[in-house]
Every structure is written in C-alpha cells, then in structure tokens.
C-alpha atoms as a PDB file:
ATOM      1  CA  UNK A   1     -38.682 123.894  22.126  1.00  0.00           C
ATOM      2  CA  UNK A   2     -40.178 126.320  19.518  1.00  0.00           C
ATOM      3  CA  UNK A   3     -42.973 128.269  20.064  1.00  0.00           C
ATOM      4  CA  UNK A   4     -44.772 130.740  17.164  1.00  0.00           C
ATOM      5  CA  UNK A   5     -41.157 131.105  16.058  1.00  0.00           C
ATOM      6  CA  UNK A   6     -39.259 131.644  19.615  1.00  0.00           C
ATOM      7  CA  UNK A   7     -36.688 129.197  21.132  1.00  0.00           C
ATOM      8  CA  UNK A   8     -37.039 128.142  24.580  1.00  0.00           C
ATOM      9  CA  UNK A   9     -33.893 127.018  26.062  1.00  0.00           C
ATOM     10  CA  UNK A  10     -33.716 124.685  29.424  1.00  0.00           C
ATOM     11  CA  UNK A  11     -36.472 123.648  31.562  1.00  0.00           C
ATOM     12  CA  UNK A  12     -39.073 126.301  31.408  1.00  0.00           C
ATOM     13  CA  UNK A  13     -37.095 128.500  31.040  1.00  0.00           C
ATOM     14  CA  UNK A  14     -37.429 132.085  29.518  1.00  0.00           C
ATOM     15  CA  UNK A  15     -36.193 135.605  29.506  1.00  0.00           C
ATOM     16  CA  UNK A  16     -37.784 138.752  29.772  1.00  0.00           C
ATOM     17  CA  UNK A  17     -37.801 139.437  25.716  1.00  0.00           C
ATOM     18  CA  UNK A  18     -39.541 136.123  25.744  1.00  0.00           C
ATOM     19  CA  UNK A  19     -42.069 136.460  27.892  1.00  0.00           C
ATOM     20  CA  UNK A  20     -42.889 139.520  26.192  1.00  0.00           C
ATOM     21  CA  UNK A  21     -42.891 137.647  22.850  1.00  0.00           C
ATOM     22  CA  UNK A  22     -45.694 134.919  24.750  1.00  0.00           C
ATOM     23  CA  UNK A  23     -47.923 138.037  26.039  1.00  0.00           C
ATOM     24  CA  UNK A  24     -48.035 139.159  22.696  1.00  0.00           C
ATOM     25  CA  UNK A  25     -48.836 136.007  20.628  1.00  0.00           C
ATOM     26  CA  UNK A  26     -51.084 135.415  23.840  1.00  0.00           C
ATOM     27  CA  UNK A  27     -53.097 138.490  23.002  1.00  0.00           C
ATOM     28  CA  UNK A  28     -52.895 137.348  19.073  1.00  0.00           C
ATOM     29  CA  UNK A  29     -54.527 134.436  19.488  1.00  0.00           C
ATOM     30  CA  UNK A  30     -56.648 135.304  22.014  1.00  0.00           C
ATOM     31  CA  UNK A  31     -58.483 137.600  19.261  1.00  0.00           C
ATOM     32  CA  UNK A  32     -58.160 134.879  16.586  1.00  0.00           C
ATOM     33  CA  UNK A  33     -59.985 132.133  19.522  1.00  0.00           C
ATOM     34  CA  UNK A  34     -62.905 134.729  19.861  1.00  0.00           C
ATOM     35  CA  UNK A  35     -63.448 135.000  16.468  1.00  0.00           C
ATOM     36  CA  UNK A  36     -63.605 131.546  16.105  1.00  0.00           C
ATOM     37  CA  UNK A  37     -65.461 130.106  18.852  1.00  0.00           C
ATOM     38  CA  UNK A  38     -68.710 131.184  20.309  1.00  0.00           C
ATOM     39  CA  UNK A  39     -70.807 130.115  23.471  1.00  0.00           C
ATOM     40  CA  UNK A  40     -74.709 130.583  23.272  1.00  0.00           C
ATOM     41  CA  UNK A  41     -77.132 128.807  26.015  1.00  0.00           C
ATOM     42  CA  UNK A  42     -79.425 128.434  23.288  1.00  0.00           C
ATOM     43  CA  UNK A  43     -77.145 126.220  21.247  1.00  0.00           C
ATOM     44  CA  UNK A  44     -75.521 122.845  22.571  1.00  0.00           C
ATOM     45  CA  UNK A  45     -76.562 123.843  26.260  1.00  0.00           C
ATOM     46  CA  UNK A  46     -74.379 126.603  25.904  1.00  0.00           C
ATOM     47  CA  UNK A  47     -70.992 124.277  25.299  1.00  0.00           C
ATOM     48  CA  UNK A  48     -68.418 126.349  23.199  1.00  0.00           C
ATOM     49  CA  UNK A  49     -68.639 125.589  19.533  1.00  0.00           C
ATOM     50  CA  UNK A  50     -66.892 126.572  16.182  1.00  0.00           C
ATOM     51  CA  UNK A  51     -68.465 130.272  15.172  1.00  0.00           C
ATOM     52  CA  UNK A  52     -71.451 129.423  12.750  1.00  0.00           C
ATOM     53  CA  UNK A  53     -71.771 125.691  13.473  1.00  0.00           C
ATOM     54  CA  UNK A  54     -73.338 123.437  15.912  1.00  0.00           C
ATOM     55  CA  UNK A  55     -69.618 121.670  16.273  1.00  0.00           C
ATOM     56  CA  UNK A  56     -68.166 121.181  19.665  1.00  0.00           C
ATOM     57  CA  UNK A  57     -64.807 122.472  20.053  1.00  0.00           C
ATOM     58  CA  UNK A  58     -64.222 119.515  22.531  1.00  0.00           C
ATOM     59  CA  UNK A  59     -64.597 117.382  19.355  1.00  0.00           C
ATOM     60  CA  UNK A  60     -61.127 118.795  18.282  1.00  0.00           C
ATOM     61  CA  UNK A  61     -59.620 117.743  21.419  1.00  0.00           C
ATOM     62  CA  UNK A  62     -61.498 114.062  20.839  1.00  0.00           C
ATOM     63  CA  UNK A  63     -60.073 113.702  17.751  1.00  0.00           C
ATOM     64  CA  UNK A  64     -56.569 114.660  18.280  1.00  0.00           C
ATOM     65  CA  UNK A  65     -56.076 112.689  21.452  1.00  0.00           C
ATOM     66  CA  UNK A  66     -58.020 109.401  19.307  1.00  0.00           C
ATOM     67  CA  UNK A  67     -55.193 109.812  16.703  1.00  0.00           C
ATOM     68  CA  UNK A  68     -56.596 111.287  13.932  1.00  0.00           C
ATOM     69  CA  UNK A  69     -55.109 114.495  12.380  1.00  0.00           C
ATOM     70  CA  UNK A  70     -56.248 117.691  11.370  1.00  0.00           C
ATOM     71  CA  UNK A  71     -56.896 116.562   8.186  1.00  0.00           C
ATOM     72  CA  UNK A  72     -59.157 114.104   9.406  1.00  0.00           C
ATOM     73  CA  UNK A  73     -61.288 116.603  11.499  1.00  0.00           C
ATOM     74  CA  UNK A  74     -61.716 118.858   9.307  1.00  0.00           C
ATOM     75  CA  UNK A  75     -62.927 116.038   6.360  1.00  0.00           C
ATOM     76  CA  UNK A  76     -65.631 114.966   9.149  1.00  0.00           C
ATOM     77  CA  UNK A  77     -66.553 118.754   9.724  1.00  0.00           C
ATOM     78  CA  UNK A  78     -66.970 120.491   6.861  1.00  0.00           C
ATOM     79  CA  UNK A  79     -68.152 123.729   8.430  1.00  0.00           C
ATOM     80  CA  UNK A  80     -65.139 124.184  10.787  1.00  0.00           C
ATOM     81  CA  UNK A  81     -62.764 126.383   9.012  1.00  0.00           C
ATOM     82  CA  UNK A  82     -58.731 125.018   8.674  1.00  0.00           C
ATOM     83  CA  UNK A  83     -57.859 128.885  10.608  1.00  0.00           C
ATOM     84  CA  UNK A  84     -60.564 127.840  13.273  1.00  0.00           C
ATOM     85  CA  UNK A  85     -59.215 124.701  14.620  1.00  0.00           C
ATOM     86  CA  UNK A  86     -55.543 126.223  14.561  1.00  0.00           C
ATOM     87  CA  UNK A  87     -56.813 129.068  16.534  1.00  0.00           C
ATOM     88  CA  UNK A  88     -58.250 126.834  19.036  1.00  0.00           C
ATOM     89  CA  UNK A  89     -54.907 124.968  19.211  1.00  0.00           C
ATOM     90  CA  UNK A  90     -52.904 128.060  19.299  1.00  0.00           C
ATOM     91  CA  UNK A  91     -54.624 129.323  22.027  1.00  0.00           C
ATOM     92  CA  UNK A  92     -54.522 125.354  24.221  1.00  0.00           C
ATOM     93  CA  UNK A  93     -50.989 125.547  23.364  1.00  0.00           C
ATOM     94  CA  UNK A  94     -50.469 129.580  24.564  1.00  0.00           C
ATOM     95  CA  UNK A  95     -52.648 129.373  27.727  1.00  0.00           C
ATOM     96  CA  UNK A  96     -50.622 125.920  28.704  1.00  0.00           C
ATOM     97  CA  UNK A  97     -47.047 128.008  28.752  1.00  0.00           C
ATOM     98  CA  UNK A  98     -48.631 130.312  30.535  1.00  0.00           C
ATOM     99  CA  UNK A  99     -49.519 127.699  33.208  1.00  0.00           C
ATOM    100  CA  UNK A 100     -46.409 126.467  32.892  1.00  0.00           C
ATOM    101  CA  UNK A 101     -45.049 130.073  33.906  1.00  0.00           C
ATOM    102  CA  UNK A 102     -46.855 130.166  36.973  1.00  0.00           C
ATOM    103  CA  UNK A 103     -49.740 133.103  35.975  1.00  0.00           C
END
C-alpha cells in the first residue's frame, strides 16, 4: 500500500522511519484540514462545513460512498475548493492509519 509517497509492506505493518513519515504528513494535513473546514454554532447547527460555504463536509463522504467522484462533487459545489475536499480526504485517510496503529 502507498501512502503520500511511502510503501507499507505486510499487514499493518511499519517501521520506525515510517511512522515518523505518518506523524509528519499527519501534522501536514492536519494544518491543510483547519484551513479548510470550519465549525460555527451559528451556521448549520454548528456541523463542520467547507471554510466560506454553507457545504457540509459530510456531503463529501455522501457522495463518495453514492459513487460519484470528485469531479462530480465539486461540479454540484461550486464553492468547495478542489485543495479543500483533498484535504478533508487526506486527513480521513491519515487519522484512519493512525487507528489502524493503535494511537
């Protein structure tokens, strides 16, 4: 499996250079996710959206798991930037390995 450019051999497994590797792509995208999402009470009950629109985040998810591809989300929401939705995924995908890892 390849992940932001490292090779994970085996089940789950990882070295140390790795997991140093993941911590810092972790951090990365962590920063990229905050930039790109914020969480007001006052908008959407307070339900994380893309920074600067009233779009859902969750809608990503929905669309992905319906089928449709990037492509398609972003035609049906103009106002979510290409580098927004990828930072939301990058971060899903980072905070899932960690899981994985047992943090």
């Amino acid at each position: 499996m390849i992940v932001k450019g490292v090779a994970y051999g085996g089940r789950f497994g990882y070295d140390v250079g790795m997991a140093v590797v993941i911590e810092k792509n972790a951090q990365a995208a962590a920063r990229r996710f905050a930039d790109s999402v914020e969480k007001d009470p006052a908008r959407l009950g307070g339900e994380p959206v893309f920074r600067g629109t009233r779009v859902p985040v969750k809608s990503l998810f929905d669309h992905l798991s319906a089928g449709d591809s990037m492509e398609t989300f972003l035609d049906d929401f103009p106002g979510v930037t290409r580098e927004q939705a990828r930072s939301v995924l990058d971060a899903a995908g980072l905070h899932l390995l960690e899981e994985v890892q047992g943090r």
